[in-house]
Protein backbone atom coordinates (compact mmCIF):
# COMPACT_ATOMS: atom_id res chain seq x y z
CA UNK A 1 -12.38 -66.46 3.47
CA UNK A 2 -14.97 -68.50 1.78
CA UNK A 3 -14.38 -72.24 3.77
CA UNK A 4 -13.62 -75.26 0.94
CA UNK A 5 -15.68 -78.41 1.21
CA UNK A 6 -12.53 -79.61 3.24
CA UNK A 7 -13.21 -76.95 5.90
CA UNK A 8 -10.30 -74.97 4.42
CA UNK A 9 -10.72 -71.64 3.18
CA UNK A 10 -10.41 -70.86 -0.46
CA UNK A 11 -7.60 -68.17 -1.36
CA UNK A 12 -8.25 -67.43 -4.89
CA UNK A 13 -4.33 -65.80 -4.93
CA UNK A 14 -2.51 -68.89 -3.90
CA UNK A 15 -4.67 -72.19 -5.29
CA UNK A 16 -2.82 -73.44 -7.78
CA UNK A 17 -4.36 -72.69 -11.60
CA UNK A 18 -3.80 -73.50 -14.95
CA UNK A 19 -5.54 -73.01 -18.01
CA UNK A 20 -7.05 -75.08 -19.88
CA UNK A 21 -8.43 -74.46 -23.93
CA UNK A 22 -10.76 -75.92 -26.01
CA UNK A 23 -11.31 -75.30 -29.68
CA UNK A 24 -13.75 -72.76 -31.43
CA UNK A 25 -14.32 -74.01 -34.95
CA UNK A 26 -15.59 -72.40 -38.21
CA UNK A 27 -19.06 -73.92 -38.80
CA UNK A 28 -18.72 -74.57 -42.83
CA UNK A 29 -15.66 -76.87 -42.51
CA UNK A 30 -14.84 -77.39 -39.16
CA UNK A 31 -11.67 -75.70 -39.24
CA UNK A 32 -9.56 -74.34 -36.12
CA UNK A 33 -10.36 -70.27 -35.60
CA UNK A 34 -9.23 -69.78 -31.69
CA UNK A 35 -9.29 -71.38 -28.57
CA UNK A 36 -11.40 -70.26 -24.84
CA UNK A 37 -9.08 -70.01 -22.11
CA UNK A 38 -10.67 -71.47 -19.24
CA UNK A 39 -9.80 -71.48 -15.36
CA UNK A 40 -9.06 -74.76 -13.40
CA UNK A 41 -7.02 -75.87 -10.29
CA UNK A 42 -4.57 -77.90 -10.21
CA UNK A 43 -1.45 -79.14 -7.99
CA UNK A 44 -2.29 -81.61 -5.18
CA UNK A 45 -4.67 -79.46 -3.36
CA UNK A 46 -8.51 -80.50 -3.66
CA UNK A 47 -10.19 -79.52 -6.81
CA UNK A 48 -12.25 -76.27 -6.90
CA UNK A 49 -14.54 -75.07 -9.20
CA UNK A 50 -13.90 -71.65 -11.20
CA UNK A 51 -17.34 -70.53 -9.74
CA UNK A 52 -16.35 -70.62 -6.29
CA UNK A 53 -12.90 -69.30 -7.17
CA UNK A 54 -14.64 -66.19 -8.33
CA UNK A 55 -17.47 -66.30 -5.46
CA UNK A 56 -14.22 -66.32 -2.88
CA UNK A 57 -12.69 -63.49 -4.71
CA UNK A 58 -15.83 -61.55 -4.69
CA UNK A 59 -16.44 -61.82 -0.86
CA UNK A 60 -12.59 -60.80 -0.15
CA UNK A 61 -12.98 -57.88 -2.32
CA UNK A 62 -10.08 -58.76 -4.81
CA UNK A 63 -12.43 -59.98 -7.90
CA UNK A 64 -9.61 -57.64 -10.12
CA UNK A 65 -6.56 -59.07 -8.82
CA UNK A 66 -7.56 -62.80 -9.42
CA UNK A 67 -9.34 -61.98 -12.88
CA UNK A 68 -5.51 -60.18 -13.75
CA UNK A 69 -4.05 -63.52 -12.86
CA UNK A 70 -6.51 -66.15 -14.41
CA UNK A 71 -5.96 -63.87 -17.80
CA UNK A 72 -2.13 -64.05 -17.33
CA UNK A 73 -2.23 -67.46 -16.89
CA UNK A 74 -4.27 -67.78 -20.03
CA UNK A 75 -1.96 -65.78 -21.93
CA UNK A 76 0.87 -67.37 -20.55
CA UNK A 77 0.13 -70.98 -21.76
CA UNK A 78 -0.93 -69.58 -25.00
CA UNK A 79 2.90 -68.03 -25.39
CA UNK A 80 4.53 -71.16 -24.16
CA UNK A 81 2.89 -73.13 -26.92
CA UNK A 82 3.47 -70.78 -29.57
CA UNK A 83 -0.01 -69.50 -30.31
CA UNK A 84 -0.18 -68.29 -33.97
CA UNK A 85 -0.91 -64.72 -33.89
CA UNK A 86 -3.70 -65.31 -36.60
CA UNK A 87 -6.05 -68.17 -34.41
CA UNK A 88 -7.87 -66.12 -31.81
CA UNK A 89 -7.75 -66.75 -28.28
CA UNK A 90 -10.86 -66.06 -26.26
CA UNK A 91 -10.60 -65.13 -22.57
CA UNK A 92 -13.52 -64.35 -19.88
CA UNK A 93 -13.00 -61.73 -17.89
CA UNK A 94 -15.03 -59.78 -14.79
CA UNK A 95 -15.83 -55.58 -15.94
CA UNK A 96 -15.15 -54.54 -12.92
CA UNK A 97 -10.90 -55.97 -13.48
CA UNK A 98 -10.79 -54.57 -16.84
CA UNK A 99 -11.34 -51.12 -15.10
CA UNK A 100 -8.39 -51.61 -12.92
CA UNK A 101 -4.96 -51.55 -14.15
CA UNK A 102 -2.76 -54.87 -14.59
CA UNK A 103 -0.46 -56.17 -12.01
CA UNK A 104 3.22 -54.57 -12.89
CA UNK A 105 4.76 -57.99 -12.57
CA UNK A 106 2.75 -59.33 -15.43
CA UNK A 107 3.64 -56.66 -17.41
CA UNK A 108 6.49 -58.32 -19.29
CA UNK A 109 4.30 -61.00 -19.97
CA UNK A 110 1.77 -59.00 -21.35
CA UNK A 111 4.39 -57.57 -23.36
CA UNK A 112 5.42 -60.21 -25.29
CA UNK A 113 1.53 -61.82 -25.44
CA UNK A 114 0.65 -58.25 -27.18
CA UNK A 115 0.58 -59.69 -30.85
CA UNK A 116 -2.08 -62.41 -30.13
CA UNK A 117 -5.19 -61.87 -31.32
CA UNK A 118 -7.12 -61.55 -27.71
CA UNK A 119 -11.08 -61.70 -27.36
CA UNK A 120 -12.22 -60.34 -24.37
CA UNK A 121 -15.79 -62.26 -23.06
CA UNK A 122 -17.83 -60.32 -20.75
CA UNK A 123 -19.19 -62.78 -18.41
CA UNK A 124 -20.43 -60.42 -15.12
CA UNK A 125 -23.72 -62.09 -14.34
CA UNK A 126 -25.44 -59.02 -12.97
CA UNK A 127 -24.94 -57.43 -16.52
CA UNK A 128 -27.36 -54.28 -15.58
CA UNK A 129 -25.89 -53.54 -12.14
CA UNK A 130 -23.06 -51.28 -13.63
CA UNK A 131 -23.74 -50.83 -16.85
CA UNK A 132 -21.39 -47.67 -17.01
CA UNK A 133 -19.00 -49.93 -15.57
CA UNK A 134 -19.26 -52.37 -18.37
CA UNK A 135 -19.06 -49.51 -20.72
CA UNK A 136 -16.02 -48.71 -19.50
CA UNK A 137 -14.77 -52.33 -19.42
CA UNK A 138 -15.74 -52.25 -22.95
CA UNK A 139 -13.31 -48.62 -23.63
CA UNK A 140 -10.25 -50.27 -21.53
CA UNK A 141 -10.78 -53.63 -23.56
CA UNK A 142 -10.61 -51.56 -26.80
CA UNK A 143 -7.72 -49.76 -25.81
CA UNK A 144 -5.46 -52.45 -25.10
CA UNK A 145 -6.44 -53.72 -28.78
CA UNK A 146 -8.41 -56.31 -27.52
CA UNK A 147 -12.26 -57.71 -28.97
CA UNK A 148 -15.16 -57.77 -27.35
CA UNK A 149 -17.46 -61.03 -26.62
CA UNK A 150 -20.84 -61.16 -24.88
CA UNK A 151 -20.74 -64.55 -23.52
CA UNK A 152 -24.11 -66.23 -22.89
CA UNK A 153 -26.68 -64.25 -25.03
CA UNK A 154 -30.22 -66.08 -24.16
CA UNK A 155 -29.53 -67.19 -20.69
CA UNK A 156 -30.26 -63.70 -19.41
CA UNK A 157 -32.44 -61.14 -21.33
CA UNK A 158 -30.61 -58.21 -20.52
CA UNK A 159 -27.87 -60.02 -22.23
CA UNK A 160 -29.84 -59.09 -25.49
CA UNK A 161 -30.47 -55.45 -23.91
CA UNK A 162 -26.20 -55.23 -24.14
CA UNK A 163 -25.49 -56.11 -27.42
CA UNK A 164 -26.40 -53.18 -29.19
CA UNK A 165 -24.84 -50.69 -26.80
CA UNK A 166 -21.58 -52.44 -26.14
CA UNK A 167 -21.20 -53.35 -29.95
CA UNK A 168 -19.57 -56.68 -29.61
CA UNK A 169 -17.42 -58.51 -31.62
CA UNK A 170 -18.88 -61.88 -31.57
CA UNK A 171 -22.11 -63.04 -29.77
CA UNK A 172 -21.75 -66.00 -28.37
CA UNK A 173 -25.35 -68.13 -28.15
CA UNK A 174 -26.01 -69.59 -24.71
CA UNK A 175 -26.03 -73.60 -24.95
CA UNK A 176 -29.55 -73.99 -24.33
CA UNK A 177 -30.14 -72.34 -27.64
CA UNK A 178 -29.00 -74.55 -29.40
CA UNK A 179 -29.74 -77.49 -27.25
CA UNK A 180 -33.11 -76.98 -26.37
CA UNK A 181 -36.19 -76.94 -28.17
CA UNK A 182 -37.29 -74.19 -30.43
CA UNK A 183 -39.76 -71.55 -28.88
CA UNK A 184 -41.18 -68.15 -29.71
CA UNK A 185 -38.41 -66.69 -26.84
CA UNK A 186 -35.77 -68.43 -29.29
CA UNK A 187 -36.99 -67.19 -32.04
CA UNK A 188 -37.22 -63.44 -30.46
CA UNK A 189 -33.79 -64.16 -29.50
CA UNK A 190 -32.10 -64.92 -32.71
CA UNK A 191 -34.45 -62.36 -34.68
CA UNK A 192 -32.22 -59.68 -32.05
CA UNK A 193 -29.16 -61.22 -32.24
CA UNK A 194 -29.40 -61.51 -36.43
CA UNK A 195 -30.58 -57.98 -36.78
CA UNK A 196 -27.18 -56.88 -34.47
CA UNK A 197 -24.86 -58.77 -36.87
CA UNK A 198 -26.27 -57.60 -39.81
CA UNK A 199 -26.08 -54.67 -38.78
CA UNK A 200 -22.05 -54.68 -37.23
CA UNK A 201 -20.77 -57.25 -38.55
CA UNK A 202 -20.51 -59.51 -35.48
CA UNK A 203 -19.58 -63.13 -35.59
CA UNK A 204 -22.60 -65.50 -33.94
CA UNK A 205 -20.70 -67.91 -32.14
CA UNK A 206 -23.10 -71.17 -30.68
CA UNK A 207 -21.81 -72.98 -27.55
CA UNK A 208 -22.76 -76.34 -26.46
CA UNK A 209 -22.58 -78.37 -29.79
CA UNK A 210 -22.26 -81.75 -28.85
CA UNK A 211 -24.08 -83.65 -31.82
CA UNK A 212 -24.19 -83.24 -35.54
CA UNK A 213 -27.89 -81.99 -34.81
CA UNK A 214 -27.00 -79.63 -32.49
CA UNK A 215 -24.36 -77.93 -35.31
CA UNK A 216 -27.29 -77.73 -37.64
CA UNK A 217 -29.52 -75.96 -35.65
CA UNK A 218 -26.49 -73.29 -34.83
CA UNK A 219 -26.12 -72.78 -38.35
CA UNK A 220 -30.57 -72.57 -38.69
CA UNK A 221 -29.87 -69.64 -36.32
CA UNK A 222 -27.17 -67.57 -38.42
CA UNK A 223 -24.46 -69.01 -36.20
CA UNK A 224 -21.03 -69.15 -38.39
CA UNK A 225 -18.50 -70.32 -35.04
CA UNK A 226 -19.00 -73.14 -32.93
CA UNK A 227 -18.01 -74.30 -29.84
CA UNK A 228 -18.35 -78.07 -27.94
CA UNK A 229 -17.50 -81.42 -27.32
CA UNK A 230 -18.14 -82.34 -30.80
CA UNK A 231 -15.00 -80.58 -31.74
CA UNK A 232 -12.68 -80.87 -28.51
CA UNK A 233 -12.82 -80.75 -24.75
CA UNK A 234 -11.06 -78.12 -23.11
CA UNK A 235 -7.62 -79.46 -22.82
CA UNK A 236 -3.90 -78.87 -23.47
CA UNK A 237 -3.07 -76.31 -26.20
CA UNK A 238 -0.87 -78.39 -29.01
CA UNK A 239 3.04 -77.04 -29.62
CA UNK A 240 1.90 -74.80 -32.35
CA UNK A 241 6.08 -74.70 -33.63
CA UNK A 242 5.80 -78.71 -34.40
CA UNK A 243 2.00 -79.37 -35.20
CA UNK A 244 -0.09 -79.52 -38.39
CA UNK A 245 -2.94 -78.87 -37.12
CA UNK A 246 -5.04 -76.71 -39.93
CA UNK A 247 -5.59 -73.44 -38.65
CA UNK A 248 -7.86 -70.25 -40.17
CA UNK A 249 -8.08 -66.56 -39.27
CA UNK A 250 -11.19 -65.11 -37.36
CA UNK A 251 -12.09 -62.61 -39.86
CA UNK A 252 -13.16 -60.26 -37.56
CA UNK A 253 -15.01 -56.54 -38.50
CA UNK A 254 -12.25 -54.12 -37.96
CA UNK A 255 -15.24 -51.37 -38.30
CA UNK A 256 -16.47 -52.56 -35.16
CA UNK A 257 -15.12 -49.83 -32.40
CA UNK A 258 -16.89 -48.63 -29.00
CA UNK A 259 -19.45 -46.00 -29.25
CA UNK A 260 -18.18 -42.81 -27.67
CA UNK A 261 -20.02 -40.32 -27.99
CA UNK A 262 -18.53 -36.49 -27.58
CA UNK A 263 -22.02 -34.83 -26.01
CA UNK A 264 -22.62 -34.42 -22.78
CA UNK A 265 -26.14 -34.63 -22.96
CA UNK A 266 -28.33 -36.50 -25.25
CA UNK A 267 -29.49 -32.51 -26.64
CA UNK A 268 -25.92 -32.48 -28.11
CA UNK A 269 -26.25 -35.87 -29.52
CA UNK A 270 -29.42 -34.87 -31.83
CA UNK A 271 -27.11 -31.85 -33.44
CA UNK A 272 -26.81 -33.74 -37.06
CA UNK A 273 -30.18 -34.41 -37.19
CA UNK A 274 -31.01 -30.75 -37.99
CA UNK A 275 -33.59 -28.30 -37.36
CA UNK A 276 -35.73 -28.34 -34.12
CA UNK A 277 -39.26 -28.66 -33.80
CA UNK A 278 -41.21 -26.47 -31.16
CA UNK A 279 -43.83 -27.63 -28.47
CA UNK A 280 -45.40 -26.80 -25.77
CA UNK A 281 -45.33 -29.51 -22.52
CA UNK A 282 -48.94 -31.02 -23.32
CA UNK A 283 -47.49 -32.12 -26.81
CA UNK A 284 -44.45 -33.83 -25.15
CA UNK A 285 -46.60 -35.29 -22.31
CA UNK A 286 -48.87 -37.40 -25.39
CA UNK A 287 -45.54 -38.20 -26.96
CA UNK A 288 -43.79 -39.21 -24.44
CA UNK A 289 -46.83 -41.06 -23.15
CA UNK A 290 -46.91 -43.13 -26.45
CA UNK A 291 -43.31 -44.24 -26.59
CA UNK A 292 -43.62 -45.18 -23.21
CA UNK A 293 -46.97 -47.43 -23.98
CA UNK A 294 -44.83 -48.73 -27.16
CA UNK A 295 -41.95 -49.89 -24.36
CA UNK A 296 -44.00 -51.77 -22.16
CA UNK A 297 -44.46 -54.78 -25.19
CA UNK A 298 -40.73 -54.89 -26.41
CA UNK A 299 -40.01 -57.23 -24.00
CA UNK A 300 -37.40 -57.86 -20.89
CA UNK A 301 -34.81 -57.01 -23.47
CA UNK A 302 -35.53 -53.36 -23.56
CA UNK A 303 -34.10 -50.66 -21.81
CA UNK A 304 -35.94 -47.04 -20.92
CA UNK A 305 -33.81 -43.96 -20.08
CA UNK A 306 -36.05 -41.15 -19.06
CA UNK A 307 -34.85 -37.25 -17.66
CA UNK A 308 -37.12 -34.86 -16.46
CA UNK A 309 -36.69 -30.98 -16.70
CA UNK A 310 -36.65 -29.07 -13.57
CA UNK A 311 -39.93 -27.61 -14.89
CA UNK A 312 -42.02 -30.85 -15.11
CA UNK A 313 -40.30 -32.85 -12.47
CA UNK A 314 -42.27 -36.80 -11.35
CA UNK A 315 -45.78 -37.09 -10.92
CA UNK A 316 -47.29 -40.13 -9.08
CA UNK A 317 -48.45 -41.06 -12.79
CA UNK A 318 -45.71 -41.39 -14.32
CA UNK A 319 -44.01 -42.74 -11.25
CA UNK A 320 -46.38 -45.37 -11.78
CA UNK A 321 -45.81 -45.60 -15.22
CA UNK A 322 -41.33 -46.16 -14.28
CA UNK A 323 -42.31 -48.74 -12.39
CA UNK A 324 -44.95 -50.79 -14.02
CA UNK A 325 -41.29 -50.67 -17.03
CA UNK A 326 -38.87 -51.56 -14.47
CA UNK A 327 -40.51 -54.86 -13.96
CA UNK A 328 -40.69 -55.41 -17.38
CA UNK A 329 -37.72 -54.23 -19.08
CA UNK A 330 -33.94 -54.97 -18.42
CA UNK A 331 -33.17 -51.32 -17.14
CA UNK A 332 -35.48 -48.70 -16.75
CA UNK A 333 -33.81 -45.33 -15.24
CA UNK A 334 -35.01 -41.83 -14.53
CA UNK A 335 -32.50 -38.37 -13.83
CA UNK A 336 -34.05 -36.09 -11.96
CA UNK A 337 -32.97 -33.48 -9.92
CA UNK A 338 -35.01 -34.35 -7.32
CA UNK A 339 -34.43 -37.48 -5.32
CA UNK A 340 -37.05 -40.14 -5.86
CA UNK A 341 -39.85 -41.18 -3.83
CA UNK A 342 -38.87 -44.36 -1.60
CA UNK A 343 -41.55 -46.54 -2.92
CA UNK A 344 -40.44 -47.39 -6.46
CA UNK A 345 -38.76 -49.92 -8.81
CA UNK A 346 -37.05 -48.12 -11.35
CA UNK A 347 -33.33 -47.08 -11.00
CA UNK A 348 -33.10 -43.28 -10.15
CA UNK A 349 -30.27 -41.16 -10.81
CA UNK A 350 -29.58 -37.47 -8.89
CA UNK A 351 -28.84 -34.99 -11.68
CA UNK A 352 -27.25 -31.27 -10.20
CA UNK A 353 -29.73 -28.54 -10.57
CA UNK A 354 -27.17 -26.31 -12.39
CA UNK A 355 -26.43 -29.34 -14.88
CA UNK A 356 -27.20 -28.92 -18.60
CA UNK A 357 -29.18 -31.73 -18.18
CA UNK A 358 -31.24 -30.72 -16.07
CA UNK A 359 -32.85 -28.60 -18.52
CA UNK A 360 -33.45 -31.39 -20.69
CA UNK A 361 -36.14 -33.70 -21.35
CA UNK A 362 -35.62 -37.02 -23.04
CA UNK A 363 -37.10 -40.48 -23.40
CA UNK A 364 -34.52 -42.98 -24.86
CA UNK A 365 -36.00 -46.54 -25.47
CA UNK A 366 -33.64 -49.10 -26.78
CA UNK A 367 -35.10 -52.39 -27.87
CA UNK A 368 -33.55 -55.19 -29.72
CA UNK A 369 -35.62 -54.81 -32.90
CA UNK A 370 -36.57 -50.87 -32.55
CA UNK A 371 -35.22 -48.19 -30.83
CA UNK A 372 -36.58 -44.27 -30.26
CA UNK A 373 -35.79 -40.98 -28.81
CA UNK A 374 -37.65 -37.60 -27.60
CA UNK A 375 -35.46 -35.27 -26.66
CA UNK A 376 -36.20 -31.99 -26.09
CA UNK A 377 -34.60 -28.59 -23.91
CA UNK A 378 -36.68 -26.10 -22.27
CA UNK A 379 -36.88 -22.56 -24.28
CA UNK A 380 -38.92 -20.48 -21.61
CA UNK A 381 -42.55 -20.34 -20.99
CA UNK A 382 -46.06 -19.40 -23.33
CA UNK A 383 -48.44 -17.00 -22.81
CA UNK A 384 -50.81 -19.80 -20.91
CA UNK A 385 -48.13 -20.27 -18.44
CA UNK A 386 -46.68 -23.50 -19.72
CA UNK A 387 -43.03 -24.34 -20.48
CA UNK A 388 -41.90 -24.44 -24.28
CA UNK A 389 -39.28 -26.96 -25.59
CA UNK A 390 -37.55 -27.45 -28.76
CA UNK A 391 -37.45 -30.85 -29.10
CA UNK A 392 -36.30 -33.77 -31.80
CA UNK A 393 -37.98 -37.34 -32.09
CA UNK A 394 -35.87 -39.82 -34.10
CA UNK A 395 -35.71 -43.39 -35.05
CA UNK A 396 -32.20 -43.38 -36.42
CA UNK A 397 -30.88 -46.25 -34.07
CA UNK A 398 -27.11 -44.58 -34.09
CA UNK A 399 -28.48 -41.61 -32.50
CA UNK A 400 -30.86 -43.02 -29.96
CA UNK A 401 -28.01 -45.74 -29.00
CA UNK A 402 -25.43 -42.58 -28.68
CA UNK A 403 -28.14 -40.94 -26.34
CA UNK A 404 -28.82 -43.76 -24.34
CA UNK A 405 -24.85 -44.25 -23.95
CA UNK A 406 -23.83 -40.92 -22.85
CA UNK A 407 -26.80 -41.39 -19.64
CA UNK A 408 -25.57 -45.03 -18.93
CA UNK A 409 -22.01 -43.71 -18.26
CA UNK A 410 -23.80 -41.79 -15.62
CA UNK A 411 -25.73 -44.39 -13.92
CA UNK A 412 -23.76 -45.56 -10.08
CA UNK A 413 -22.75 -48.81 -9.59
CA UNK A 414 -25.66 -50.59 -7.81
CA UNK A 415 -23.62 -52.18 -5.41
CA UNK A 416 -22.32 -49.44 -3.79
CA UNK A 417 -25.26 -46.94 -3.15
């Protein structure tokens, strides 16, 4: 066990907690939308922070059993005081515990918390470390009824990288957006974010408003929620059967739903986008080549999924090529059927040689503001001895994000290989 300041070890299943909430506002007149359950001790023990709550969970391997109980214990308060089904109530909560099942003793609870409107926020730091995993945590979030929230968007670039593919409910702005000064990453940063709810219908949510200035510059940046101490510390919920509080709806996008695609391979993906077009490899090679050039200035944001056909396989080239992306993207990955040389950078993925994608040949790039596929299947060989693909290149954003989801569901957790 992780030792407390005290000398005594933290048990993240038997410190006292409670929750406490503060208030998430509508930006145009202030008015109550939901509330963000948040962790904290309490009892006569010493204080201890949520971080190191969660860091003591982590090293005793039961990060899903404590998330289960800090989300319980949000819900819990939330049904004692008679939360209105219409005010949202946000919650964090850990990927990795959404995959697992609830405790069955909480299941009563969670029974008769099922008709509040529950936001889920995705707060796992190492956002690119499992990003199957989150897609999943996304599907079992879903499921349950729940929204989705990325928490944080700015503090982390791969944040940004997320958005798109876990198609969030509301996007929550990192406080330093809003309270720092404006620069051209800002700028990049609410361009992406903008572009996402136009596009969805997200809510832009801006933390860390603590001055009339700050609120102005959330609403500059397309923010329409807002959340700080200029509206409420985090605190006691009110008895929602006695108070007057005014209250509003989150109106939510009910269109919003996780993308689950039915392929198996990104080939099956490009099916509605019609006919085929025929080339040989040396055609690929310069197209591939050029998407490739066109990822390396999109920014940290970006993410590049790349298979290779049993036919062309990895050449120190374009080995190089992975791995001058990896340092520069979010997430670059390559399948391959082969295993990877040791020296390298980007993520590598085993595909089975008897795999239907291991015919295939595909280079999925998924940037905030532009997004592009080559995918292509091996037809045989030409006369001059060199391997013939139909192949598809499209820009239609649904179909390259579809692509790019059905290979992140196949991408191992990082932590355990």
């Amino acid at each position: 066990m992780r030792p407390h300041s005290t000398g005594v070890p933290i048990s993240p299943m038997s410190v006292p907690i409670t929750s406490a909430y503060q208030p998430i506002v509508a930006l145009d007149d202030r008015s109550v939308v939901g509330y963000e359950a948040l962790v904290r001790t309490c009892g006569e023990g010493p204080p201890t922070t949520p971080t190191d709550l969660l860091r003591a969970a982590r090293e005793q391997s039961i990060t899903a059993e404590f998330d289960w109980r800090c989300r319980a214990t949000a819900l819990q308060g939330a049904v004692e005081a008679r939360y209105p089904d219409r005010l949202a109530l946000f919650v964090n909560a850990e990927p990795t515990a959404l995959d697992v099942p609830p405790p069955p003793d909480c299941l009563p609870m969670f029974a008769e918390a099922s008709a509040l409107s529950i936001v889920v926020e995705i707060t796992e730091r190492d956002l690119m470390g499992d990003p199957a995993g989150l897609l999943r945590a996304a599907e079992h979030a879903r499921n349950l009824g729940w929204r989705v929230a990325i928490d944080d968007v700015g503090a982390d670039s791969t944040s940004l990288a997320l958005i798109p593919l876990l198609r969030p409910d509301v996007i929550k702005l990192d406080m330093t957006i809003v309270q720092g000064r404006s620069t051209d990453e800002t700028a990049a940063i609410v361009a992406a974010v903008t572009a996402e709810a136009e596009c969805t219908g997200a809510l832009v949510l801006a933390e860390g408003i603590e001055t009339d200035r700050h609120e102005g510059y959330a609403r500059d940046m397309g923010a329409v929620l807002g959340q700080g101490y200029l509206y409420g510390q985090p605190g006691s919920l009110p008895d929602f059967g006695v108070a007057s509080q005014p209250v509003r709806s989150l109106e939510l996008n009910a269109t919003v739903t996780v993308r689950a695609p039915l392929a198996v391979t990104p080939y099956g993906v490009t099916q509605p986008l019609g006919a085929t077009r025929h080339a040989d490899s040396t055609l690929l090679d310069a197209i591939e080549n050029s998407l490739l050039r066109g990822a390396c200035g999109t920014g940290s944001s970006t993410v590049v999924l790349a298979t290779l056909d049993t036919s062309t396989g990895l050449t120190p080239a374009r080995a190089a090529i992975y791995d001058e992306l990896a340092a520069c993207t979010a997430l670059t990955a390559v399948f391959d059927t082969h295993p990877a040389p040791m020296e390298h950078s980007f993520r590598a993925v085993l595909v089975g040689a008897d795999e239907p994608l291991a015919i295939e040949r595909c280079v999925v790039v998924v940037a905030p503001m532009s997004s592009a596929a080559l995918i292509a299947v091996e037809r045989g060989v030409g006369d001059d001895g060199r391997p013939k693909y139909d192949y598809r290149l499209t820009y239609d954003r649904h179909v390259v994000l579809d692509a790019a989801t059905v290979l992140l569901r196949r991408i191992p957790d990082r932590s355990v290989i």
